[in-house]
Protein backbone atom coordinates (compact mmCIF):
# COMPACT_ATOMS: atom_id res chain seq x y z
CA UNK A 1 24.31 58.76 33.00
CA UNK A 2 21.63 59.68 35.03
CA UNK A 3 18.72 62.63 34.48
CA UNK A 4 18.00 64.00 38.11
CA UNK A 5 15.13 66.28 39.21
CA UNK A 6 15.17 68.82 42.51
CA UNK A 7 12.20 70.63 43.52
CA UNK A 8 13.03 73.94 45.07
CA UNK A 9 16.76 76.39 43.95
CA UNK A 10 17.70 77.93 47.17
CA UNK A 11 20.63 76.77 49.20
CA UNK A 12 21.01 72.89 50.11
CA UNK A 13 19.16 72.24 46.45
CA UNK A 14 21.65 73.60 44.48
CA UNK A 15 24.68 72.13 46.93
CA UNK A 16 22.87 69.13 46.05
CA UNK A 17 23.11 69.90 42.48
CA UNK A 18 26.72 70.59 42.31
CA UNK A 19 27.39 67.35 44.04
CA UNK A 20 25.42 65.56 41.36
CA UNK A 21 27.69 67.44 38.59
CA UNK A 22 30.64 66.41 40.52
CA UNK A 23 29.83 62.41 41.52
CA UNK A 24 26.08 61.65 40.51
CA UNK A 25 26.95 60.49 36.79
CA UNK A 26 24.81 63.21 35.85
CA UNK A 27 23.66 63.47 32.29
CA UNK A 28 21.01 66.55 33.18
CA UNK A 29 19.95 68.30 36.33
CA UNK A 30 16.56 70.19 36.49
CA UNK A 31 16.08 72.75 38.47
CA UNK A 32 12.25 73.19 39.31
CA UNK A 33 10.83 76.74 41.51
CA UNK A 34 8.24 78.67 41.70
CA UNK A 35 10.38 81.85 41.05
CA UNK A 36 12.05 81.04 37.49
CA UNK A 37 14.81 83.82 38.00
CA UNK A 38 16.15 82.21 40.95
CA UNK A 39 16.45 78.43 39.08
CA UNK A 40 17.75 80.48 36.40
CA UNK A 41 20.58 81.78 38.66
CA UNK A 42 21.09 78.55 40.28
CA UNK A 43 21.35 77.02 36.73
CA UNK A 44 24.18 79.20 35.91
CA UNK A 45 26.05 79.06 38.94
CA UNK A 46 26.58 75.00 38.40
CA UNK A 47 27.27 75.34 35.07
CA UNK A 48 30.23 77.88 36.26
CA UNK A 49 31.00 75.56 38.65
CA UNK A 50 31.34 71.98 37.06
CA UNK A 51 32.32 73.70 33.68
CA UNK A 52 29.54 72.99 31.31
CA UNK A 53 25.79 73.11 31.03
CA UNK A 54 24.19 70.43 32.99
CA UNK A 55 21.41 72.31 34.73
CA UNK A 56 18.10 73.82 33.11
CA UNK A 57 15.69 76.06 34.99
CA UNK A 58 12.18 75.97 34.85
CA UNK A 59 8.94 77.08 37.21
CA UNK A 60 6.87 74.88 39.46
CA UNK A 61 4.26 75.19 41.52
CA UNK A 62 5.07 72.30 44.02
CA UNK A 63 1.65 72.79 45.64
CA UNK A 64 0.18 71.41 42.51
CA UNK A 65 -0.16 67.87 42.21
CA UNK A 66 -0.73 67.71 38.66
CA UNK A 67 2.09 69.76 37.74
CA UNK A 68 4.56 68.06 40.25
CA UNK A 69 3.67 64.48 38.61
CA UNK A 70 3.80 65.62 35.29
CA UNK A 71 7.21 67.31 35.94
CA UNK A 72 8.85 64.13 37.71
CA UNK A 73 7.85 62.09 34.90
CA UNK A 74 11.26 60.63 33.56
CA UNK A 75 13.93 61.24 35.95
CA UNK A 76 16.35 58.30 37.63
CA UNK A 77 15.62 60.29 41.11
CA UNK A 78 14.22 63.45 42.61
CA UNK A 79 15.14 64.92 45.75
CA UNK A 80 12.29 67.64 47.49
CA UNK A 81 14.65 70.61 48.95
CA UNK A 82 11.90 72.95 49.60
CA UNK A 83 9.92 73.42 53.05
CA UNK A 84 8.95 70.02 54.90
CA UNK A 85 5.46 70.77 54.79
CA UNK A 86 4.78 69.98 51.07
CA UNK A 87 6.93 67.19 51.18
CA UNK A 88 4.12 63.97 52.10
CA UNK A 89 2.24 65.01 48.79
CA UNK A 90 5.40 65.28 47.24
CA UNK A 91 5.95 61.90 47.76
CA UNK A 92 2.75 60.97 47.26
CA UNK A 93 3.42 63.27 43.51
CA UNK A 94 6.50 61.09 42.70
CA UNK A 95 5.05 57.72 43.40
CA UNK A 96 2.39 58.32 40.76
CA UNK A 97 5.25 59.59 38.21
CA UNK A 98 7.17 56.47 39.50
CA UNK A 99 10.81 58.46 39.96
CA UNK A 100 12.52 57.26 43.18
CA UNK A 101 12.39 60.06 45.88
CA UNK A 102 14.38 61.45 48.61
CA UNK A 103 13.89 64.94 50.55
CA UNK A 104 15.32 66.95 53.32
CA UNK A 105 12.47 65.97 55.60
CA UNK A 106 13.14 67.73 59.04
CA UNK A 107 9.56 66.88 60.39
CA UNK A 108 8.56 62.90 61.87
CA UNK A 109 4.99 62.98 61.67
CA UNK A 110 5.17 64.04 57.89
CA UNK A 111 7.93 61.13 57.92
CA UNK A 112 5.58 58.32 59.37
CA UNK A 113 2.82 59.75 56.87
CA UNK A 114 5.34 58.77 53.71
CA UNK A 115 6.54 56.09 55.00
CA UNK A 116 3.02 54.52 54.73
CA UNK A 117 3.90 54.44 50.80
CA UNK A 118 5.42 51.30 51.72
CA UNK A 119 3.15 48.40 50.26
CA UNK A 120 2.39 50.62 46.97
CA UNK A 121 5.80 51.70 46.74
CA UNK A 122 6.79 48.27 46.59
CA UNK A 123 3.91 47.38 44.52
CA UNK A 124 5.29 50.40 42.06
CA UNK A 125 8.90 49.51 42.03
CA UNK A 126 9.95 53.10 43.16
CA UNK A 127 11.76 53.68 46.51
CA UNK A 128 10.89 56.25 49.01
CA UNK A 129 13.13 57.33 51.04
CA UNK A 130 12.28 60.80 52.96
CA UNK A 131 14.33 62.84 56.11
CA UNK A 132 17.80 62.65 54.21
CA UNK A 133 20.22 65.63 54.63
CA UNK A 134 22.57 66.50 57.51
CA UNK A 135 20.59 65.64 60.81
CA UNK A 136 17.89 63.95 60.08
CA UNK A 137 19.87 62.14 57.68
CA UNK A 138 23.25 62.21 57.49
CA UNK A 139 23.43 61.51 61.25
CA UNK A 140 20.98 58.62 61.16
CA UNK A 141 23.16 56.99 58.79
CA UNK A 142 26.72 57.60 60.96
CA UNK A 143 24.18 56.07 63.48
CA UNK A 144 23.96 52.80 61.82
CA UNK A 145 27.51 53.14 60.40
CA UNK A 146 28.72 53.31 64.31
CA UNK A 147 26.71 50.44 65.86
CA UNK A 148 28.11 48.27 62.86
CA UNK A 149 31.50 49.47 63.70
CA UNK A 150 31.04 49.09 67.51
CA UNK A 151 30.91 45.07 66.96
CA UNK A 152 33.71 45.22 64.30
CA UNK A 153 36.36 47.29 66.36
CA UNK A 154 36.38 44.06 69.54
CA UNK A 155 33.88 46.44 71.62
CA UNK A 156 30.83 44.21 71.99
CA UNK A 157 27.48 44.53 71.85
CA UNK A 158 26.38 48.84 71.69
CA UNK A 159 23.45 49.71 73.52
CA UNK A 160 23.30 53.54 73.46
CA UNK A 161 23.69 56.34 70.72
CA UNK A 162 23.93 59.85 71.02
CA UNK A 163 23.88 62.19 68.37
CA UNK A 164 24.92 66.00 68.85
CA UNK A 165 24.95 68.52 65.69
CA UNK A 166 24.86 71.68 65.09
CA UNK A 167 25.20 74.77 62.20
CA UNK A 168 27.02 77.51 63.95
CA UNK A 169 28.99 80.95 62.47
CA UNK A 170 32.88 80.54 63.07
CA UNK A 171 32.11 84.19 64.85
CA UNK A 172 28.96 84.30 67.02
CA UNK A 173 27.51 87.45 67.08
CA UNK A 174 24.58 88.77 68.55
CA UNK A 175 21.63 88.75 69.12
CA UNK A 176 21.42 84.97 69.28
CA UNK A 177 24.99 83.97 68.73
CA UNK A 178 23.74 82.27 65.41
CA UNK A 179 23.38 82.84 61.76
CA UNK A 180 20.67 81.78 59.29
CA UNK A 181 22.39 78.58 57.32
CA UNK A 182 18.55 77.10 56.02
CA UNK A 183 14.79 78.28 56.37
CA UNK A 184 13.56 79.75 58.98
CA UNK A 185 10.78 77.83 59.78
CA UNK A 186 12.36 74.44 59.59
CA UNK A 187 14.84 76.12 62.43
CA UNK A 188 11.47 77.03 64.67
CA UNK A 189 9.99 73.92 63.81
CA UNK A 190 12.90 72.21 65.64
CA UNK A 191 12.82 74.24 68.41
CA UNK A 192 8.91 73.21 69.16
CA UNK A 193 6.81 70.56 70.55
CA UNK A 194 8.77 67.56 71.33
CA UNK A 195 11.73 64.93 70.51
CA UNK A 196 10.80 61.07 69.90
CA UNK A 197 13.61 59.60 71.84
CA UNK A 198 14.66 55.14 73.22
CA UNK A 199 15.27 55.31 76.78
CA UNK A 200 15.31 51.48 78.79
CA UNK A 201 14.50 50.37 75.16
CA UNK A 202 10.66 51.90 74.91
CA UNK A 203 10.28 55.28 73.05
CA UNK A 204 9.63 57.83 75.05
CA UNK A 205 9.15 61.86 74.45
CA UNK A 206 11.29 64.87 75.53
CA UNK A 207 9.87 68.49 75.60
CA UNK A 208 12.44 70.76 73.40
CA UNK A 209 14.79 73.00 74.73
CA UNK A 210 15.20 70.67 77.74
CA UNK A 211 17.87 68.36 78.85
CA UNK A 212 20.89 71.26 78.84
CA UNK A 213 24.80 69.96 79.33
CA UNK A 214 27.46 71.91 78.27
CA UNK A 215 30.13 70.33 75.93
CA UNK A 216 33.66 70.87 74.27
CA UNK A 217 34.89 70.27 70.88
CA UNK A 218 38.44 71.14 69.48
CA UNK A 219 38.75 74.67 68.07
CA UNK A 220 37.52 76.71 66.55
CA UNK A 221 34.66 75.31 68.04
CA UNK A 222 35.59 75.10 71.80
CA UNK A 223 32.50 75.54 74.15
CA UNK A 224 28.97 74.42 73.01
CA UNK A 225 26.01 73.42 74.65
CA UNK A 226 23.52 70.66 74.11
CA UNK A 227 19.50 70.11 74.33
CA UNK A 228 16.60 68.69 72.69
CA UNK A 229 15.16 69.57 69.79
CA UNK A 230 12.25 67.98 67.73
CA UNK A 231 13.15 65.94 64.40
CA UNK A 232 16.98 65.27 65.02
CA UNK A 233 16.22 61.69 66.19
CA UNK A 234 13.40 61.29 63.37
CA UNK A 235 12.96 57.24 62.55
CA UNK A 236 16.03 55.91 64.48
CA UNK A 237 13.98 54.98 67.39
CA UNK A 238 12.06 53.02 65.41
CA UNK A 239 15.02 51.35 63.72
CA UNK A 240 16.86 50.54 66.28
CA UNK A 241 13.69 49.53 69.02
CA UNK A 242 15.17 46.37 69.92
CA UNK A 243 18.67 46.76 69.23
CA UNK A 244 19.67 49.71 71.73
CA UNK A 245 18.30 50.79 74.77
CA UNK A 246 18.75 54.65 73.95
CA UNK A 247 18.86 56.35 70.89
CA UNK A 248 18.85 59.91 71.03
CA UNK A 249 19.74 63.82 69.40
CA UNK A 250 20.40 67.18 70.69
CA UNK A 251 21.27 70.23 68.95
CA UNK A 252 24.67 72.22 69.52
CA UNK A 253 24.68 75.95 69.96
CA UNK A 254 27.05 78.47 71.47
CA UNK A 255 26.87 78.78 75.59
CA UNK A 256 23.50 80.97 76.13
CA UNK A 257 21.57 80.77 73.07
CA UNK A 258 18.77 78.43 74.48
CA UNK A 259 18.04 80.41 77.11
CA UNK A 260 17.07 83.36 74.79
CA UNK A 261 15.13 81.30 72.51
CA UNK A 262 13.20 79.87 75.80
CA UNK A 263 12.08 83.11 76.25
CA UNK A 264 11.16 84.08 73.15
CA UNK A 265 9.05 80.85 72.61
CA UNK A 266 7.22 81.26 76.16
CA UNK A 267 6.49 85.17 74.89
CA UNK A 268 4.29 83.22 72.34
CA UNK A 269 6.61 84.48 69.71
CA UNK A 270 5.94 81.04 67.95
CA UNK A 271 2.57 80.82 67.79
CA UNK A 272 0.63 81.02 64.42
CA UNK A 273 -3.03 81.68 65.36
CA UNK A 274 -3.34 85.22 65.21
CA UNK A 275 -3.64 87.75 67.86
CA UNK A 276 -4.87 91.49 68.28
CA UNK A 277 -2.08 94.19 67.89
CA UNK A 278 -2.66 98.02 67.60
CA UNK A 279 -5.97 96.78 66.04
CA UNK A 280 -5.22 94.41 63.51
CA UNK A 281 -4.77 90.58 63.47
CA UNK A 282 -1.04 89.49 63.42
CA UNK A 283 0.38 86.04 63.72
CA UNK A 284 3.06 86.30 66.01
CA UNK A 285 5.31 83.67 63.87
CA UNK A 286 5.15 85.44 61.01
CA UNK A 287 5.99 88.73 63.03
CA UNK A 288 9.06 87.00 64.74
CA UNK A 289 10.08 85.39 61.15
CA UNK A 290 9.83 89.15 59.60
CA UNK A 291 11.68 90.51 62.45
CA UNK A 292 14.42 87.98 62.65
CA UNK A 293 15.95 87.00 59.65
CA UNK A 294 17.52 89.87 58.68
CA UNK A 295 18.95 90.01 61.58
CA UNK A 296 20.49 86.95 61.83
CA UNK A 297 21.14 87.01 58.37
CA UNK A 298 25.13 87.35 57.70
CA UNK A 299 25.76 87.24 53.67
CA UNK A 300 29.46 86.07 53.61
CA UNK A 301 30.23 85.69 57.05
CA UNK A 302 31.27 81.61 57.29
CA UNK A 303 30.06 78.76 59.11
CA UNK A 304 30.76 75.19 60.31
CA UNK A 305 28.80 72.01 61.35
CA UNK A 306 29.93 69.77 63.76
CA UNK A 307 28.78 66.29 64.20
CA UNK A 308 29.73 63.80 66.92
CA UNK A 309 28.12 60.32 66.80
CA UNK A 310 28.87 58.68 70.26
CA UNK A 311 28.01 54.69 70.49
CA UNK A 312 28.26 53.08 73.61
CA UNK A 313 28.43 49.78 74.82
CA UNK A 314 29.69 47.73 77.84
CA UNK A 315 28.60 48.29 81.50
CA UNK A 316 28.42 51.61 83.11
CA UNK A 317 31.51 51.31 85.51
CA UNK A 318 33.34 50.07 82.24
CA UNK A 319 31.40 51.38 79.34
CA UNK A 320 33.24 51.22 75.54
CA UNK A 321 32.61 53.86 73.00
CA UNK A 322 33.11 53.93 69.52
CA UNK A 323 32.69 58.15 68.54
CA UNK A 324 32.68 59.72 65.22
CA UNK A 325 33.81 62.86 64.77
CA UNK A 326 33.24 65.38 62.10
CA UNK A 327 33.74 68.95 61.53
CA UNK A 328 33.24 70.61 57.89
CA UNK A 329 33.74 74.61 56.82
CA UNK A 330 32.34 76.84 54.60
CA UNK A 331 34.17 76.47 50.87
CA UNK A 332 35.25 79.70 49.50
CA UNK A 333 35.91 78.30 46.18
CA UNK A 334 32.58 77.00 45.07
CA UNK A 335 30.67 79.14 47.36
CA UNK A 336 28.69 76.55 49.63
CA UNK A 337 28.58 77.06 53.67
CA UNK A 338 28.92 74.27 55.77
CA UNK A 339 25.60 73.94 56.51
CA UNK A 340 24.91 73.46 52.37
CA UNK A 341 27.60 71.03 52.11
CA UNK A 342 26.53 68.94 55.25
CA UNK A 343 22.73 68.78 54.40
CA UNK A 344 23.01 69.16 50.12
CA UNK A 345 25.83 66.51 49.61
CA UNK A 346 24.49 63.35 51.70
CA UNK A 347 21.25 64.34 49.83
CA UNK A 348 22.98 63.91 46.47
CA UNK A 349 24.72 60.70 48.20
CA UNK A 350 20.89 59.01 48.41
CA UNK A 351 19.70 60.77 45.45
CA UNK A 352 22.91 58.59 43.35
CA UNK A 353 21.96 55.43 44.97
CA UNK A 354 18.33 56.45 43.54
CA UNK A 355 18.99 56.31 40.32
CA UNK A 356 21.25 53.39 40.21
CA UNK A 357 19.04 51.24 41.96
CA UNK A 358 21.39 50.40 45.02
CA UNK A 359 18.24 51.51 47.05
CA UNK A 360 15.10 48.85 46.75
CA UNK A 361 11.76 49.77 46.14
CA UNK A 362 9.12 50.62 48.99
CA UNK A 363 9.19 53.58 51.49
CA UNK A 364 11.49 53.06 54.00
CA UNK A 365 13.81 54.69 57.08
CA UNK A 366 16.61 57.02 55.50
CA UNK A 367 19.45 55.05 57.94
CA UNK A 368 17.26 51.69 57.12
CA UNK A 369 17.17 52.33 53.31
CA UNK A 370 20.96 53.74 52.89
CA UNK A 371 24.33 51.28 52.77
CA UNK A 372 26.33 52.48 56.14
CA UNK A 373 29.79 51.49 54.59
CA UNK A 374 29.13 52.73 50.85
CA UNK A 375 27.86 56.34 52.36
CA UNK A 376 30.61 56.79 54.78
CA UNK A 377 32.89 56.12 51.64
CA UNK A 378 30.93 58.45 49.68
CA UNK A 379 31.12 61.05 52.11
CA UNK A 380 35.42 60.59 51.91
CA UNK A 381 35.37 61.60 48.59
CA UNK A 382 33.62 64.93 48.91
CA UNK A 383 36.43 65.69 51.36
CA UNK A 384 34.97 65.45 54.30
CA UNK A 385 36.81 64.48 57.48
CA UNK A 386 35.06 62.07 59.68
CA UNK A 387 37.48 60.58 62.45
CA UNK A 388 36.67 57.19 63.87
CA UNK A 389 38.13 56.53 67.57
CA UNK A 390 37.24 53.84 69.35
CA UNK A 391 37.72 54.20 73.37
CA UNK A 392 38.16 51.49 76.08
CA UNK A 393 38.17 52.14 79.88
């Protein structure tokens, strides 16, 4: 039985939570926040949902280090599920409290900052493993799982991957065609700056919002497209530098959304740094963020994610491709949307390995650090559906 620690109450933390109840072995749960109602409520709801009191609830300020160490103190494994930007002195916080770490990441150059743990990691015993949830994470790992697979199903050698994900409403509606499934500013922080890509085997960079193709998937799904966004790839051009000669991510949306978010990020809608309006200074992020969310806020309207992992190998007249395939649906009977499931359950997935010690010490790559086979088993018995094809000219 394991004792488990997650930092931050709100959506993906307490799928993650419920998973733990379910398959982590788990002998208690904390729930750490800075607002104690809301771990409270979160506490409660998996309690009514595994049937019996594994979770308690109490208040943290994760911007303390102090308090974060001193909290972390004791656990098997902790997983960070609040906003990416606290999450490099978080790991920094559970190093020093020597509990094995995970988190939902979302940003690389925070990433390559942890990841330079390594050497005292491994000096500490205690593994770091950061950027684990649906994409980065959970895709990273199909990733790995695929190019092992490509060599196992008689295809050859792989030299490309492409990822494609997305977290869409099973009825767009507008403005946007999308719903809020997870913060706000991880979504704008995806939709900024650039993507770390492999192309011809070197890394390269791609401006967001670029690269546009237009895609189909079975229904309800149907017509999707496809473009860059930053963080999606996160360390799997690093990993696999060497190995393939592309490796790269783009997100899935509904047919017109990018264009609309094109424009609202070249009206400087983005930005932080303040500007003038009607005599007072106004970031225009925190404007848009005010503005938006309730409006693409949906409370019981469902989702889905869907995932496709295409490998390819062979040359390009004849090229082989292994492609996995999955699709997962808001569950009515615990609750949890798609998007919770998809990011909160592969989290729980690392944060189990955590604690039994399947993961080795030091700070490494979430699809470097993570057993391809044993996770795609893992994620089979939570349900979900991944299909495995493998195609030959």
């Amino acid at each position: 039985m394991y004792r488990y620690a997650i930092l931050g109450a709100g959506r993906q933390g307490l799928a993650a939570a419920y998973d733990l109840a379910r398959f982590g072995a788990a002998s208690e749960i904390a729930l750490f926040d800075a607002d104690l109602a809301a771990a409270r409520r979160g506490a409660r709801r998996i309690a009514k949902l595994a049937g019996r009191k594994l979770c308690r609830a109490a208040r943290l300020d994760v911007r303390s280090a102090k308090e974060v160490r001193m909290a972390l103190a004791g656990f098997d494994a902790a997983l960070s599920a609040v906003p990416y930007f606290f999450n490099e002195a978080l790991a920094q916080a559970a190093l020093e409290a020597r509990t094995p770490y995970t988190d939902l990441g979302g940003n690389l150059r925070i990433v390559r900052r942890q990841l330079k743990l390594d050497a005292r990691a491994r000096k500490a015993g205690v593994p770091i493993v950061p950027d684990g949830g649906l994409a980065p994470g959970m895709a990273n790992v199909l990733a790995a799982y695929a190019v092992e697979r490509f060599a196992a199903a008689g295809l050859g050698k792989a030299h490309t991957v492409k990822l494609y994900c997305g977290g869409l409403p099973r009825r767009p509606r507008p403005p946007l065609g999308y719903q809020m499934l997870f913060s706000v500013e991880g979504l704008l922080n995806e939709y900024e700056g650039e993507s770390l890509v492999l192309r011809g085997g070197k890394l390269a960079r791609v401006p967001t919002l670029a690269e546009l193709e237009s895609l189909r998937f079975p229904a309800p799904v149907e017509s999707c497209e496809a473009f860059v966004t930053s963080g999606g790839t996160s360390t799997g051009p690093y990993t696999f530098k060497g190995r393939l000669r592309a490796y790269e991510y783009k997100t899935l949306r509904y047919p017109g959304h990018v264009e609309k978010i094109r424009a609202l990020r070249d009206l400087g809608l983005f930005e932080a740094a303040k500007v003038r309006a009607g005599g007072v200074a106004v970031s225009p992020r925190e404007v848009f963020k005010a503005c938006a969310l309730p409006r693409l806020t949906f409370p019981g309207a469902p989702d889905l994610v869907v995932l496709c992992v295409r490998c390819l190998g062979g040359p390009a007249r004849r090229l082989r491709e292994l492609r996995l395939d999955l699709l997962d649906f808001a569950d009515p009977r615990t609750g949890f949307s798609a998007m919770e499931r998809t990011t909160g359950f592969p989290a729980a997935i690392a944060l189990h390995m955590l604690a039994k010690k399947t993961i080795r010490p030091g700070a490494r790559a979430f699809e470097a650090a993570l057993p391809p086979g044993d996770f795609v088993r893992e994620l089979r018995r939570r349900g979900m559906k991944l299909r495995e094809r493998a195609i030959r000219p």
